[in-house]
PDB file of N, CA and C in Angstrom:
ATOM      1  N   UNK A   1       0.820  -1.187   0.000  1.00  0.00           N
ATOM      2  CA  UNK A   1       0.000   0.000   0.000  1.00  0.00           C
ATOM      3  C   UNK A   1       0.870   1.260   0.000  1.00  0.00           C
ATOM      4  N   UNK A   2       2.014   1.481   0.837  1.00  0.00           N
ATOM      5  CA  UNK A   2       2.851   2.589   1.189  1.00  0.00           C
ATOM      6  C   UNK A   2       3.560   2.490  -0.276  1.00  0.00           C
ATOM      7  N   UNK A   3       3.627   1.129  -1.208  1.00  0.00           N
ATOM      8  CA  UNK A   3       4.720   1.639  -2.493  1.00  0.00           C
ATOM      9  C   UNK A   3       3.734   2.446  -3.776  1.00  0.00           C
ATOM     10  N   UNK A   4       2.475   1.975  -3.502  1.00  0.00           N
ATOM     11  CA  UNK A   4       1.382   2.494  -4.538  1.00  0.00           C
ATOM     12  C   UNK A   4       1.307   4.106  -4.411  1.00  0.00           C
ATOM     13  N   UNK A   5       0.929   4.058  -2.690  1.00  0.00           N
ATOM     14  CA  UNK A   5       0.687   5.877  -2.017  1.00  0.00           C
ATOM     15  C   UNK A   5       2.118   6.795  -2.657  1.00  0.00           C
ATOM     16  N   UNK A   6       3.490   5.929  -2.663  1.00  0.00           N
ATOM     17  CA  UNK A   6       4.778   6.912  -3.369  1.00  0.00           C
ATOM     18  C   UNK A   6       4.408   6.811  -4.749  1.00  0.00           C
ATOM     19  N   UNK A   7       4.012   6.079  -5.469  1.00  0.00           N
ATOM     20  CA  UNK A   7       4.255   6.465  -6.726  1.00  0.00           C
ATOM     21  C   UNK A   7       3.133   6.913  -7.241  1.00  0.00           C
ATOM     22  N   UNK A   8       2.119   7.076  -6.470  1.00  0.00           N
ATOM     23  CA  UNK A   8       1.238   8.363  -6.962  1.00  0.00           C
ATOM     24  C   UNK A   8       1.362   9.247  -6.891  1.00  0.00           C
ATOM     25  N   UNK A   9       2.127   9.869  -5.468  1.00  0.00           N
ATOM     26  CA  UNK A   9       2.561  11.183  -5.236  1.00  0.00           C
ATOM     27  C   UNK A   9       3.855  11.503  -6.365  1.00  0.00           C
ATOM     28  N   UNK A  10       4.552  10.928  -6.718  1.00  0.00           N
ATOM     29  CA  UNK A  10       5.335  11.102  -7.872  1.00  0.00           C
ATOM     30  C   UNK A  10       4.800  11.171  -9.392  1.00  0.00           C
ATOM     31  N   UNK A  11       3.903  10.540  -9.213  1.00  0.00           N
ATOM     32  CA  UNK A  11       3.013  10.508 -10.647  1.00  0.00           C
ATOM     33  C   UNK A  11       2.545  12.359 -10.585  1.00  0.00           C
ATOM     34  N   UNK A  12       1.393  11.919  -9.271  1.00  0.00           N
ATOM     35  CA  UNK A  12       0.948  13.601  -9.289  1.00  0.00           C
ATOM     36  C   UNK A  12       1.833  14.592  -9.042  1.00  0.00           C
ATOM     37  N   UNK A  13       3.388  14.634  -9.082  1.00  0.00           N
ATOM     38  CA  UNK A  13       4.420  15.562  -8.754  1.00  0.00           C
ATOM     39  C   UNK A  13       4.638  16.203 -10.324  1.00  0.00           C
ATOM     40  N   UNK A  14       5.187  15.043 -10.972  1.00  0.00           N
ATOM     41  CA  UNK A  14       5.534  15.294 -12.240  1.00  0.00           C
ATOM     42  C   UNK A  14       4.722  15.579 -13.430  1.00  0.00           C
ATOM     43  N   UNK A  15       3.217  15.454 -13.179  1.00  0.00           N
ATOM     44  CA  UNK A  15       2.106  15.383 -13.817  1.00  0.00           C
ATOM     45  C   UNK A  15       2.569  17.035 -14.590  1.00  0.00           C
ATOM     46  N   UNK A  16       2.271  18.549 -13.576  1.00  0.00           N
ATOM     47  CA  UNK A  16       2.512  19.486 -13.742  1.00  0.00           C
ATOM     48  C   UNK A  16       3.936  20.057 -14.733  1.00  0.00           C
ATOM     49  N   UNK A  17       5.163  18.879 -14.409  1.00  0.00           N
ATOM     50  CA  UNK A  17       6.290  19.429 -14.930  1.00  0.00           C
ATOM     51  C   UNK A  17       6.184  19.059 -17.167  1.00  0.00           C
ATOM     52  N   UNK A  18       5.806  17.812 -16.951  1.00  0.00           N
ATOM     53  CA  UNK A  18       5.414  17.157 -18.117  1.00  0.00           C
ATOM     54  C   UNK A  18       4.446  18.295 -18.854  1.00  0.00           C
ATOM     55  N   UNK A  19       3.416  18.577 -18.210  1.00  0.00           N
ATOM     56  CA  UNK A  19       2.054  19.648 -18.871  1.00  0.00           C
ATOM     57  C   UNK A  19       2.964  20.715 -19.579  1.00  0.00           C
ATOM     58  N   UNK A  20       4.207  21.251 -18.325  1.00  0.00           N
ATOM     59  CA  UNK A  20       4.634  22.398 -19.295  1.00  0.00           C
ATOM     60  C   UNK A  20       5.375  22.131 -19.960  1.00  0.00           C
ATOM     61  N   UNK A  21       6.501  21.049 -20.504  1.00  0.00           N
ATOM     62  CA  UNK A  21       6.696  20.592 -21.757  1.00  0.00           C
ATOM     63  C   UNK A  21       6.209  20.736 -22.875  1.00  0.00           C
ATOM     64  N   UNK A  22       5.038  20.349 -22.502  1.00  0.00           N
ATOM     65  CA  UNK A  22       4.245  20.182 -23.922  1.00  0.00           C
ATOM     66  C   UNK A  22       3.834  21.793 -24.532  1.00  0.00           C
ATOM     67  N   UNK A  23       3.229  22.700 -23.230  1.00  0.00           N
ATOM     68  CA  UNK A  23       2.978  23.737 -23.766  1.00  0.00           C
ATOM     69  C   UNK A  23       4.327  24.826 -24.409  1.00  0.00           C
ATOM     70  N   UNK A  24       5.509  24.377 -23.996  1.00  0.00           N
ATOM     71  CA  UNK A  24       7.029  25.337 -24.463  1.00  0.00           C
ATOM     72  C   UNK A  24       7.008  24.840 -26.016  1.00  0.00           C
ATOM     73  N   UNK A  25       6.381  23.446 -26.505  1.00  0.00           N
ATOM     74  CA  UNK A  25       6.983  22.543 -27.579  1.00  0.00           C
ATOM     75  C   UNK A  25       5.907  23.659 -28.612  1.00  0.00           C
ATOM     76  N   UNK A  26       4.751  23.295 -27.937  1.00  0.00           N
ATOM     77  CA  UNK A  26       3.469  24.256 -29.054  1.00  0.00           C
ATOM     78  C   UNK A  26       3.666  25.048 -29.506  1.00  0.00           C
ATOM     79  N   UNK A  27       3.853  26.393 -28.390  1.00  0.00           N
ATOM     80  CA  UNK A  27       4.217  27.813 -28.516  1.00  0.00           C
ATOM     81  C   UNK A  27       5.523  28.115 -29.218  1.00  0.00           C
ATOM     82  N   UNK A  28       6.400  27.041 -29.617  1.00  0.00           N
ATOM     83  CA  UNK A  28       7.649  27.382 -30.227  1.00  0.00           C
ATOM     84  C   UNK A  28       7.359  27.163 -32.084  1.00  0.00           C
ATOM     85  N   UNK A  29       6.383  26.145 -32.235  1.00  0.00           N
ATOM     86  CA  UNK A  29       6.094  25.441 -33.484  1.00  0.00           C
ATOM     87  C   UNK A  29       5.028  26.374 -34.217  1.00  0.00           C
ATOM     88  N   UNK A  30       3.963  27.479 -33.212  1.00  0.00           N
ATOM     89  CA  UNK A  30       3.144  27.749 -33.580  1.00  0.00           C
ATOM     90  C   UNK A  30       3.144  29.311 -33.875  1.00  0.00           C
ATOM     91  N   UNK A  31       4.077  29.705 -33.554  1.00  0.00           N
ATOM     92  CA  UNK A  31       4.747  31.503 -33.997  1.00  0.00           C
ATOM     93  C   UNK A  31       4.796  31.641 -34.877  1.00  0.00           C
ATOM     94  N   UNK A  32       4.931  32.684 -35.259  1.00  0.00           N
ATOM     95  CA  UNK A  32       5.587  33.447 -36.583  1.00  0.00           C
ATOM     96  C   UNK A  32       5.443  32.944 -38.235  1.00  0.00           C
ATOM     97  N   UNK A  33       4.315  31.570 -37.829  1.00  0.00           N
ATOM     98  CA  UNK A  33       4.384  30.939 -39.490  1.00  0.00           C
ATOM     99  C   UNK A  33       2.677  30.987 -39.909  1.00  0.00           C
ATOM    100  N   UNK A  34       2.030  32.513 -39.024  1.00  0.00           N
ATOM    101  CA  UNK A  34       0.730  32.587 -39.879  1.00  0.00           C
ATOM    102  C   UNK A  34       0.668  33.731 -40.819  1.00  0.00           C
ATOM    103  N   UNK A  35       0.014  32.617 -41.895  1.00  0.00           N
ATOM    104  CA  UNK A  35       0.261  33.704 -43.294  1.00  0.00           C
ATOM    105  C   UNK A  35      -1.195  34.051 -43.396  1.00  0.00           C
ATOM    106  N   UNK A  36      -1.781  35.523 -43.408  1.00  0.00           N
ATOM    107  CA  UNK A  36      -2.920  35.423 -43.911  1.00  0.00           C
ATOM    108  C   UNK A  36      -3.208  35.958 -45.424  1.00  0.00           C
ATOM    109  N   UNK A  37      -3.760  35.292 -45.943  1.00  0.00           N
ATOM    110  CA  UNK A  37      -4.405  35.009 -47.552  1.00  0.00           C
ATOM    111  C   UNK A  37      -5.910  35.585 -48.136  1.00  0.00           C
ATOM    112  N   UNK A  38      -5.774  36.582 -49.402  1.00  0.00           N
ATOM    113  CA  UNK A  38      -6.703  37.044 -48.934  1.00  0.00           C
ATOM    114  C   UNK A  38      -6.746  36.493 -50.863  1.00  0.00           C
ATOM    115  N   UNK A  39      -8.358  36.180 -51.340  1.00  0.00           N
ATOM    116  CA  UNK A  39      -8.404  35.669 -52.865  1.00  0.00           C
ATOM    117  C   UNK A  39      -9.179  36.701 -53.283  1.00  0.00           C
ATOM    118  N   UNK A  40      -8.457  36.666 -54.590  1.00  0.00           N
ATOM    119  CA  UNK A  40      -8.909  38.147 -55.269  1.00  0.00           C
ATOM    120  C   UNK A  40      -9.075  37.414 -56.834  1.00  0.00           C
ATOM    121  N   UNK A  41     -10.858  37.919 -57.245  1.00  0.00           N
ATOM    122  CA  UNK A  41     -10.860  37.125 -58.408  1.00  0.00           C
ATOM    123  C   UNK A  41     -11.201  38.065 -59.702  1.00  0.00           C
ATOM    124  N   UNK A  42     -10.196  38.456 -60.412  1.00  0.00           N
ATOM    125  CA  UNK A  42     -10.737  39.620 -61.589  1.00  0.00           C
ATOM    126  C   UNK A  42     -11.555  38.835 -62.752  1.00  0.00           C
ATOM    127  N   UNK A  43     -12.776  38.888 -63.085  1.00  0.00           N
ATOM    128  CA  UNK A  43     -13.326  38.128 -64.354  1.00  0.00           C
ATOM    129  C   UNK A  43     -14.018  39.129 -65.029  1.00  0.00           C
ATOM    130  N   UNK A  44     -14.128  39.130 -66.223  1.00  0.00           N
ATOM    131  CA  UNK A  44     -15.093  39.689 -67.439  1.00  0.00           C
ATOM    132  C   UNK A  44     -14.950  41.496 -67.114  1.00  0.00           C
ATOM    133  N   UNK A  45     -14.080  42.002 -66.153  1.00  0.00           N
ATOM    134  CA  UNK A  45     -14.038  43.429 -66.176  1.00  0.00           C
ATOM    135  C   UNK A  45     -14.767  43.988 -64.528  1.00  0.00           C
ATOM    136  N   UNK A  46     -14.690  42.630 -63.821  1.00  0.00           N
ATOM    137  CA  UNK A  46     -15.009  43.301 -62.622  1.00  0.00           C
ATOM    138  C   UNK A  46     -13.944  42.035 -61.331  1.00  0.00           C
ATOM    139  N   UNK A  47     -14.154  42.752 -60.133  1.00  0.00           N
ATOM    140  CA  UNK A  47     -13.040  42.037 -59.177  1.00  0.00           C
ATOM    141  C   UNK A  47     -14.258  41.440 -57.856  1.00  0.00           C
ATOM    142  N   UNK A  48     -13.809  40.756 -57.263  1.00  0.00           N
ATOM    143  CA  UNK A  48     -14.090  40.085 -55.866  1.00  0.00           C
ATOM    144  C   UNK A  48     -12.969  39.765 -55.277  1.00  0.00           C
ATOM    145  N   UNK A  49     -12.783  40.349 -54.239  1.00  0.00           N
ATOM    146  CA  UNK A  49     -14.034  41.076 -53.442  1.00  0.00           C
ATOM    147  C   UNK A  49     -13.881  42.384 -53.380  1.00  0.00           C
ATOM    148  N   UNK A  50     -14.840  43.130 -52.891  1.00  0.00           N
ATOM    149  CA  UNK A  50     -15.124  44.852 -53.491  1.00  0.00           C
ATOM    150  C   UNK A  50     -14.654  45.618 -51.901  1.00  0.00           C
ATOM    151  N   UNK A  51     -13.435  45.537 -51.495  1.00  0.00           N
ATOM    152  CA  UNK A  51     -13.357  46.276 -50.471  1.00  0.00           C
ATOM    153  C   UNK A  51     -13.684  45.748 -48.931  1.00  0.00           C
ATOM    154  N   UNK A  52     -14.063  44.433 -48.925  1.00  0.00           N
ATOM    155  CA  UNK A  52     -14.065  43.819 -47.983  1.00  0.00           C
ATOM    156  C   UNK A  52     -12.391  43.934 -47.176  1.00  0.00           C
ATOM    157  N   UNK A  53     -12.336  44.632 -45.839  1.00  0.00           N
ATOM    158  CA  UNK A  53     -11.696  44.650 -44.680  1.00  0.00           C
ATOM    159  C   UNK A  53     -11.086  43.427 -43.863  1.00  0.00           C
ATOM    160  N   UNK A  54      -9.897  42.944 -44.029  1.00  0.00           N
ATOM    161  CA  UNK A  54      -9.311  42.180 -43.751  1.00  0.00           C
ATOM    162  C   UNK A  54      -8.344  42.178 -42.498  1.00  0.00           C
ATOM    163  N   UNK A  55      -8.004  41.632 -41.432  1.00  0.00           N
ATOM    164  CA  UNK A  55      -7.348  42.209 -40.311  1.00  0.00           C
ATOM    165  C   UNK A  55      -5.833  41.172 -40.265  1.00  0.00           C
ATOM    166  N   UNK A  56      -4.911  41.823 -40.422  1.00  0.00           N
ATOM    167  CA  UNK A  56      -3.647  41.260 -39.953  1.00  0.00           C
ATOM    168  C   UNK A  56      -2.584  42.158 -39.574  1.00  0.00           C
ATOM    169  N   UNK A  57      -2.024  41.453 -38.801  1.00  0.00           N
ATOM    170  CA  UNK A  57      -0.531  42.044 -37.990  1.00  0.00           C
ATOM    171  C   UNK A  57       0.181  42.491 -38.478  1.00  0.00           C
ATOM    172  N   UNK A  58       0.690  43.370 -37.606  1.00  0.00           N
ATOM    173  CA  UNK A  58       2.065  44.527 -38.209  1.00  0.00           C
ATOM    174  C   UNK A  58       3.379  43.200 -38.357  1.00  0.00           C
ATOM    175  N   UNK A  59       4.103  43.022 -39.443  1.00  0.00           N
ATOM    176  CA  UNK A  59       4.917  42.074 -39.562  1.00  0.00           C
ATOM    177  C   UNK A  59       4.587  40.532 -39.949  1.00  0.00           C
ATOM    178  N   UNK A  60       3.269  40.605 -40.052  1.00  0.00           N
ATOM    179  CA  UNK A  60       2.813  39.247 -40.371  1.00  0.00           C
ATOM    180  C   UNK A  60       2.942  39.059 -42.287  1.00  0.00           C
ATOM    181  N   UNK A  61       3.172  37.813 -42.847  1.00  0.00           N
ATOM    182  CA  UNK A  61       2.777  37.920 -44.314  1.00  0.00           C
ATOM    183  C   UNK A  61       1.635  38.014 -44.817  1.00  0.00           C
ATOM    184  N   UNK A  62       1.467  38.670 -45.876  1.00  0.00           N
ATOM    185  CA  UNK A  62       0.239  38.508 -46.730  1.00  0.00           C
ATOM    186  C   UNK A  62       0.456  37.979 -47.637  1.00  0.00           C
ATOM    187  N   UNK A  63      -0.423  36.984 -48.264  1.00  0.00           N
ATOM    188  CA  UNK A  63      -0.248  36.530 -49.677  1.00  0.00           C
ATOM    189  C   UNK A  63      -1.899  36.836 -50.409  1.00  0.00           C
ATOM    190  N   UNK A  64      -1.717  37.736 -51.387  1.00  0.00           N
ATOM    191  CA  UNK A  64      -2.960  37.636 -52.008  1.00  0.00           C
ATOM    192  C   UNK A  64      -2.786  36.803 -53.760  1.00  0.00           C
ATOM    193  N   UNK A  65      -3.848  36.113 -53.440  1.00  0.00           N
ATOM    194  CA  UNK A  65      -4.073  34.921 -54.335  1.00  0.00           C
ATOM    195  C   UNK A  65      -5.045  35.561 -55.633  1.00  0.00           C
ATOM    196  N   UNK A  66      -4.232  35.916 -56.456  1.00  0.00           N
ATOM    197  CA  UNK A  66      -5.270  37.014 -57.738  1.00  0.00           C
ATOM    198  C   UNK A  66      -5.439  35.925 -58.926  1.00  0.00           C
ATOM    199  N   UNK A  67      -6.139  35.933 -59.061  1.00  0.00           N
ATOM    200  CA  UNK A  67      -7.264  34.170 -60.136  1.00  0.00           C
ATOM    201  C   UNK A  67      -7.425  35.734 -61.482  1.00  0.00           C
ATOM    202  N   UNK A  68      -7.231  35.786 -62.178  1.00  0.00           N
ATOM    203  CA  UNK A  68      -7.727  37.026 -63.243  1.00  0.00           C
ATOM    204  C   UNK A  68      -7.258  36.160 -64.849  1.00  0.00           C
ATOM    205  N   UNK A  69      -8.355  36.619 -65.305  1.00  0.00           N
ATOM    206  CA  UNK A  69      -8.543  36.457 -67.076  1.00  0.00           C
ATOM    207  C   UNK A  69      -7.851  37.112 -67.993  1.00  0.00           C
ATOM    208  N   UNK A  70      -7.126  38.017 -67.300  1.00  0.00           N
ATOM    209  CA  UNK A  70      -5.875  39.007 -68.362  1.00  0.00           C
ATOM    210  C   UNK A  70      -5.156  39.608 -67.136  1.00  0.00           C
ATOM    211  N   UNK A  71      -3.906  39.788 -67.376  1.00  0.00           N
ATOM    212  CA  UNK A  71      -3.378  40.404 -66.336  1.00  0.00           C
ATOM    213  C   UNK A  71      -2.801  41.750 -66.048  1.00  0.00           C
ATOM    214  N   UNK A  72      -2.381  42.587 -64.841  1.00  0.00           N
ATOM    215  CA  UNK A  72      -2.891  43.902 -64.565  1.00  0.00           C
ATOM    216  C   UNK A  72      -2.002  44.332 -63.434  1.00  0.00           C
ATOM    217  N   UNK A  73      -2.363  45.099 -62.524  1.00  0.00           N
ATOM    218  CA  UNK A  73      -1.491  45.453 -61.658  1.00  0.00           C
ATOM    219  C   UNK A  73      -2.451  45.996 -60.369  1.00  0.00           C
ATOM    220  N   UNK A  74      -2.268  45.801 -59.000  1.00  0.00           N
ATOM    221  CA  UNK A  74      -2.715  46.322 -57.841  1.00  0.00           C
ATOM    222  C   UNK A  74      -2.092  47.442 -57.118  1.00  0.00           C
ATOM    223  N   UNK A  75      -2.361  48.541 -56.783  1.00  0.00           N
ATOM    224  CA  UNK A  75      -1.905  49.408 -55.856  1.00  0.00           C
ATOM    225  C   UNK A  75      -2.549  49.223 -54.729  1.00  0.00           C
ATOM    226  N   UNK A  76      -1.173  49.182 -53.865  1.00  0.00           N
ATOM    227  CA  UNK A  76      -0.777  49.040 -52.326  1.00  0.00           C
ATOM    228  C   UNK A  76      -0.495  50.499 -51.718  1.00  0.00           C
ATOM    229  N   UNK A  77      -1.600  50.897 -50.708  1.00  0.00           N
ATOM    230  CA  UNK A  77      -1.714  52.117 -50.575  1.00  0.00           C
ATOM    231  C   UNK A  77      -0.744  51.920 -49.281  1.00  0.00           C
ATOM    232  N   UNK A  78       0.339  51.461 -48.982  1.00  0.00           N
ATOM    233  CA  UNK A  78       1.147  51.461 -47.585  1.00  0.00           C
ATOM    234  C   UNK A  78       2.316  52.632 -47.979  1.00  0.00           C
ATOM    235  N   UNK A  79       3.170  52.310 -46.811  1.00  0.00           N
ATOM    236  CA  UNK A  79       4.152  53.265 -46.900  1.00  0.00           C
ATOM    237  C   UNK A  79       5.505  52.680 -46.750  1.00  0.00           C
ATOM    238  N   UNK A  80       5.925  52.313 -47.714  1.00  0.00           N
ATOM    239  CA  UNK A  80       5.994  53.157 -49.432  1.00  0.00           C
ATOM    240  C   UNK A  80       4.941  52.232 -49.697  1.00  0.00           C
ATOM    241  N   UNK A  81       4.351  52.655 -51.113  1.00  0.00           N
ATOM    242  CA  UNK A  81       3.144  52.726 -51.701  1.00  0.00           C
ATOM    243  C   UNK A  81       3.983  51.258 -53.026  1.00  0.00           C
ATOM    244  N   UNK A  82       3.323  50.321 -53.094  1.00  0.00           N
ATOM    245  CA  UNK A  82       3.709  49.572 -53.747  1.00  0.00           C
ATOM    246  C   UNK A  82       2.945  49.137 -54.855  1.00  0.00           C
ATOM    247  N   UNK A  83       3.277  48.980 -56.608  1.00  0.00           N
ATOM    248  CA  UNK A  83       2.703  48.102 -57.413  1.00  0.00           C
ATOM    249  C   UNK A  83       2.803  47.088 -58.132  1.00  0.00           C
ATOM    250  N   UNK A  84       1.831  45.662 -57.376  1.00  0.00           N
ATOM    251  CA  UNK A  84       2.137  44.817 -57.927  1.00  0.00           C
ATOM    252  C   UNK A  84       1.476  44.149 -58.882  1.00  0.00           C
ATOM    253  N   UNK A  85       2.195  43.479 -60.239  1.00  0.00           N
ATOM    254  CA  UNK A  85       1.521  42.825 -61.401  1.00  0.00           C
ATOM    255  C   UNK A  85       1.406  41.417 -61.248  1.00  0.00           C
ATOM    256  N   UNK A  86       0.679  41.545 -61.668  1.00  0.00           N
ATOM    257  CA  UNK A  86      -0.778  39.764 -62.080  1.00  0.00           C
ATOM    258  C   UNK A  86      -0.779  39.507 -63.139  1.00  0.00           C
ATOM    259  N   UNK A  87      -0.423  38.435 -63.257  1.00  0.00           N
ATOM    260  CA  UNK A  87      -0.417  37.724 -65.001  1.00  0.00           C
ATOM    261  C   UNK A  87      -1.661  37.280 -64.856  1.00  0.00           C
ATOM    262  N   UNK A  88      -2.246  36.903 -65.993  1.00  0.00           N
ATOM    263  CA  UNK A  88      -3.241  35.885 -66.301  1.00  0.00           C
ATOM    264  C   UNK A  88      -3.150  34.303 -65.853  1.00  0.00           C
ATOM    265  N   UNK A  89      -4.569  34.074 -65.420  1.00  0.00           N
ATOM    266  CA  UNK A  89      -4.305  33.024 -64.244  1.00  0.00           C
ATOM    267  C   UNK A  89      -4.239  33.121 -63.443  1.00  0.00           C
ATOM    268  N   UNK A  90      -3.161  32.069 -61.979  1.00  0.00           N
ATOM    269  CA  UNK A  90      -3.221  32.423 -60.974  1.00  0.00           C
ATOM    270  C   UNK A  90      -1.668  32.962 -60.293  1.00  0.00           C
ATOM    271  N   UNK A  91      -2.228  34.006 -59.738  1.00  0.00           N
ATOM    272  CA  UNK A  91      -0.655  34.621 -59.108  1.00  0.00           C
ATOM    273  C   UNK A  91      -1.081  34.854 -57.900  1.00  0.00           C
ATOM    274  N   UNK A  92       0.787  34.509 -56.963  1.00  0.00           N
ATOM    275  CA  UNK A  92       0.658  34.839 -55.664  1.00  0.00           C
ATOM    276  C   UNK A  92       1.441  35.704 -55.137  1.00  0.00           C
ATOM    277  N   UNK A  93       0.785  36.750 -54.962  1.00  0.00           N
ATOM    278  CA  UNK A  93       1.871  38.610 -54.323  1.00  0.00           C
ATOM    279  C   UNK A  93       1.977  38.007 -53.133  1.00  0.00           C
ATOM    280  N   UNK A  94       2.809  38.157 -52.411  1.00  0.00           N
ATOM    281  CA  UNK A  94       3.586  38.263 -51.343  1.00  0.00           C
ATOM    282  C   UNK A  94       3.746  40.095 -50.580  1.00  0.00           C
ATOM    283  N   UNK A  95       3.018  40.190 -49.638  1.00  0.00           N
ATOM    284  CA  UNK A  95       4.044  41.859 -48.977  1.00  0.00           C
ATOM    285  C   UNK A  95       4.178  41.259 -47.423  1.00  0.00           C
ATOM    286  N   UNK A  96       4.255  42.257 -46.631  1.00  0.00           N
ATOM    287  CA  UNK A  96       4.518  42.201 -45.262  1.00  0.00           C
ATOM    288  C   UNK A  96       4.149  43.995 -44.851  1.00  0.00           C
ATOM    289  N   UNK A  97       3.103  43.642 -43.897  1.00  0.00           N
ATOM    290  CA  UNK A  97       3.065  45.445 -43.983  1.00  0.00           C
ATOM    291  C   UNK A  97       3.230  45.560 -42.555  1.00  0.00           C
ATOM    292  N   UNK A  98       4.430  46.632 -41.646  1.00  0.00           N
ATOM    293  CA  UNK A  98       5.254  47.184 -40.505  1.00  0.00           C
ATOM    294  C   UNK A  98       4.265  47.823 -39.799  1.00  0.00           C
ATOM    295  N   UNK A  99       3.592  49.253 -40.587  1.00  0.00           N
ATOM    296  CA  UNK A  99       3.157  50.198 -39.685  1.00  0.00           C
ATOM    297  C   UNK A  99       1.444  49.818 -39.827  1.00  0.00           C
ATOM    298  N   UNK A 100       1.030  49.743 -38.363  1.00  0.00           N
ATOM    299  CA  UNK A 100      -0.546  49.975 -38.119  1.00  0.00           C
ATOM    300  C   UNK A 100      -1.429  50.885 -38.769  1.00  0.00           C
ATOM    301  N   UNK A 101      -2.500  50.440 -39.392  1.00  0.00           N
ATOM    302  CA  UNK A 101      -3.238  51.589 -40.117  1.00  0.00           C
ATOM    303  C   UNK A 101      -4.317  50.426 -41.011  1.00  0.00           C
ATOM    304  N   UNK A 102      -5.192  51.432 -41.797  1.00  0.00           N
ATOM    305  CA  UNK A 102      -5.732  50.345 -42.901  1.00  0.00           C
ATOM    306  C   UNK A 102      -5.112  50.695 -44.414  1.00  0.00           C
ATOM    307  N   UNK A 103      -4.672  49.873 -44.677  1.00  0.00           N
ATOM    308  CA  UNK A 103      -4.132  50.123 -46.468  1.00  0.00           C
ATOM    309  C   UNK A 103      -4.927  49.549 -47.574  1.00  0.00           C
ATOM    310  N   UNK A 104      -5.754  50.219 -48.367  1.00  0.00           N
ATOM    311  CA  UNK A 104      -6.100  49.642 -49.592  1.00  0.00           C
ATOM    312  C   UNK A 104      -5.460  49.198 -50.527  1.00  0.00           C
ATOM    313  N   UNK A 105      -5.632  48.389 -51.004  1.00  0.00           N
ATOM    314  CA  UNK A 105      -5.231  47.699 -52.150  1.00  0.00           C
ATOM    315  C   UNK A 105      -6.346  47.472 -52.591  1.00  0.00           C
ATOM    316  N   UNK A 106      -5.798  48.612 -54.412  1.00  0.00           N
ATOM    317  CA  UNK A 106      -6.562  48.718 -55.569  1.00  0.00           C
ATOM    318  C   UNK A 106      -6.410  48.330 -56.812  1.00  0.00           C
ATOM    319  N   UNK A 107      -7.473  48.369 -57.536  1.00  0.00           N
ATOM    320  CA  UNK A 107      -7.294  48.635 -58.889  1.00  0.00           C
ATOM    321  C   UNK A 107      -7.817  49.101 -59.829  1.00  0.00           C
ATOM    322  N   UNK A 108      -6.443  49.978 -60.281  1.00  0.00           N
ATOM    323  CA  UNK A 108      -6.693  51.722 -60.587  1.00  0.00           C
ATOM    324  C   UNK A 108      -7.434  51.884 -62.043  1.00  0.00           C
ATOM    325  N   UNK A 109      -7.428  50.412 -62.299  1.00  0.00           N
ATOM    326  CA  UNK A 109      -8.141  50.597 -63.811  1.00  0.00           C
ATOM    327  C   UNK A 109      -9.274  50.089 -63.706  1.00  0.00           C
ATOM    328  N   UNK A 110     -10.028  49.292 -62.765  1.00  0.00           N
ATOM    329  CA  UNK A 110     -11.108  49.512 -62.517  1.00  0.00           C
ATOM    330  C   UNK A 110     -11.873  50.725 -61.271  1.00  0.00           C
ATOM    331  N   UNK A 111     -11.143  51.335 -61.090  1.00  0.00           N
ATOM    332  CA  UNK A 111     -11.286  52.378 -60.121  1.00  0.00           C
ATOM    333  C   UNK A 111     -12.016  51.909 -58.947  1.00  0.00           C
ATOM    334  N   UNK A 112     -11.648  50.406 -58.291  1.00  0.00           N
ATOM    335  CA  UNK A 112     -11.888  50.038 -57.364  1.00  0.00           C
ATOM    336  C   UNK A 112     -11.101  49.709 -56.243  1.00  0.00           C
ATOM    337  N   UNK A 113     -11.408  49.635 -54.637  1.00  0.00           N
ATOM    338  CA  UNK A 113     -10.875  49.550 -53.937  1.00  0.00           C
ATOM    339  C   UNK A 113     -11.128  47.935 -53.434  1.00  0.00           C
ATOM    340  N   UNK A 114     -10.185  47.117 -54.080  1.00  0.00           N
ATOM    341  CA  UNK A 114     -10.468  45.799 -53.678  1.00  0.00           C
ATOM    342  C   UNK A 114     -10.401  45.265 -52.640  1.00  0.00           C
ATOM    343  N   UNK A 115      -9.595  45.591 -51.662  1.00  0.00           N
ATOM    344  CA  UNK A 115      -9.296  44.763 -50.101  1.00  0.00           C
ATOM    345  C   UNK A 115      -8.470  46.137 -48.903  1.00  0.00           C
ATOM    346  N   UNK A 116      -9.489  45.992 -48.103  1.00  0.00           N
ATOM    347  CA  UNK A 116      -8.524  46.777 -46.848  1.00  0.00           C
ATOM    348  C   UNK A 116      -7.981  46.034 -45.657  1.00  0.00           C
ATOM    349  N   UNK A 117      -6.732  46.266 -45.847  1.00  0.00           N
ATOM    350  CA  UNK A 117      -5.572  45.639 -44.800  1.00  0.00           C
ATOM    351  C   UNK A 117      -5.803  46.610 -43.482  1.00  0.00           C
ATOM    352  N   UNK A 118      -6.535  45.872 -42.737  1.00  0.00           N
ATOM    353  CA  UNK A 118      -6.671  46.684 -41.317  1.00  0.00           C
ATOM    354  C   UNK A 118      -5.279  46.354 -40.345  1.00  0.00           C
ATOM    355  N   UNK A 119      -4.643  46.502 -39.706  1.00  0.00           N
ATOM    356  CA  UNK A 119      -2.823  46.330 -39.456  1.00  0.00           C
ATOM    357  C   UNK A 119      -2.873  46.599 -37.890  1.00  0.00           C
ATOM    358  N   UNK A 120      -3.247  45.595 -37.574  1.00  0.00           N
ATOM    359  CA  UNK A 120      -2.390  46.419 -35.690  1.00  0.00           C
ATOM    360  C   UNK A 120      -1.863  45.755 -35.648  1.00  0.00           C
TER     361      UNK A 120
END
């Protein structure tokens, strides 16, 4: 009985040390590798989505996924102000935006404001 009563109290000792193992292993694997993706579809002379507000982190990646029938170019209203081209088909822009704010990203030849990068 007295060898069962020790190795429970050792079981329930180490129970706690083991738990935080696991949570150091998570938090190390689960940083810095969220990309958020935003799909942008140009067809027949119009885009989706129309200005829909998107929220990601100062330093986080963006990849916008542009599906379009001829290809064109987006303005990135950040600072510096960036423009990037889209072939026909599917292309994937890559930015990273630093400072907090909302940035549109347009396109200037359809005189639309396709996606706002809301940034804290």
């Amino acid at each position: 009985m007295r060898r069962t009563a020790s190795l429970l109290t050792v079981l329930l000792c180490a129970l706690p040390l083991l738990a935080g193992c696991g949570d150091d292993t998570s938090g190390a694997t689960g940083s810095g590798d969220d990309t958020a993706t935003v799909d942008i579809t140009f067809s027949d002379g119009s885009v989706t989505p129309k200005g829909e507000r998107v929220e990601v982190e100062a330093g986080q990646p963006v990849e916008l996924v542009v599906k379009a029938d001829e290809p064109g170019e987006l303005h990135v209203h950040s600072t510096p102000e960036e423009e990037l081209e889209y072939g026909a088909g599917t292309t994937t822009l890559k930015l990273t935006l630093d400072q907090p704010g909302v940035v549109d990203v347009e396109s200037h030849e359809l005189d639309v404001v396709v996606v706002q990068l809301e940034v804290s």
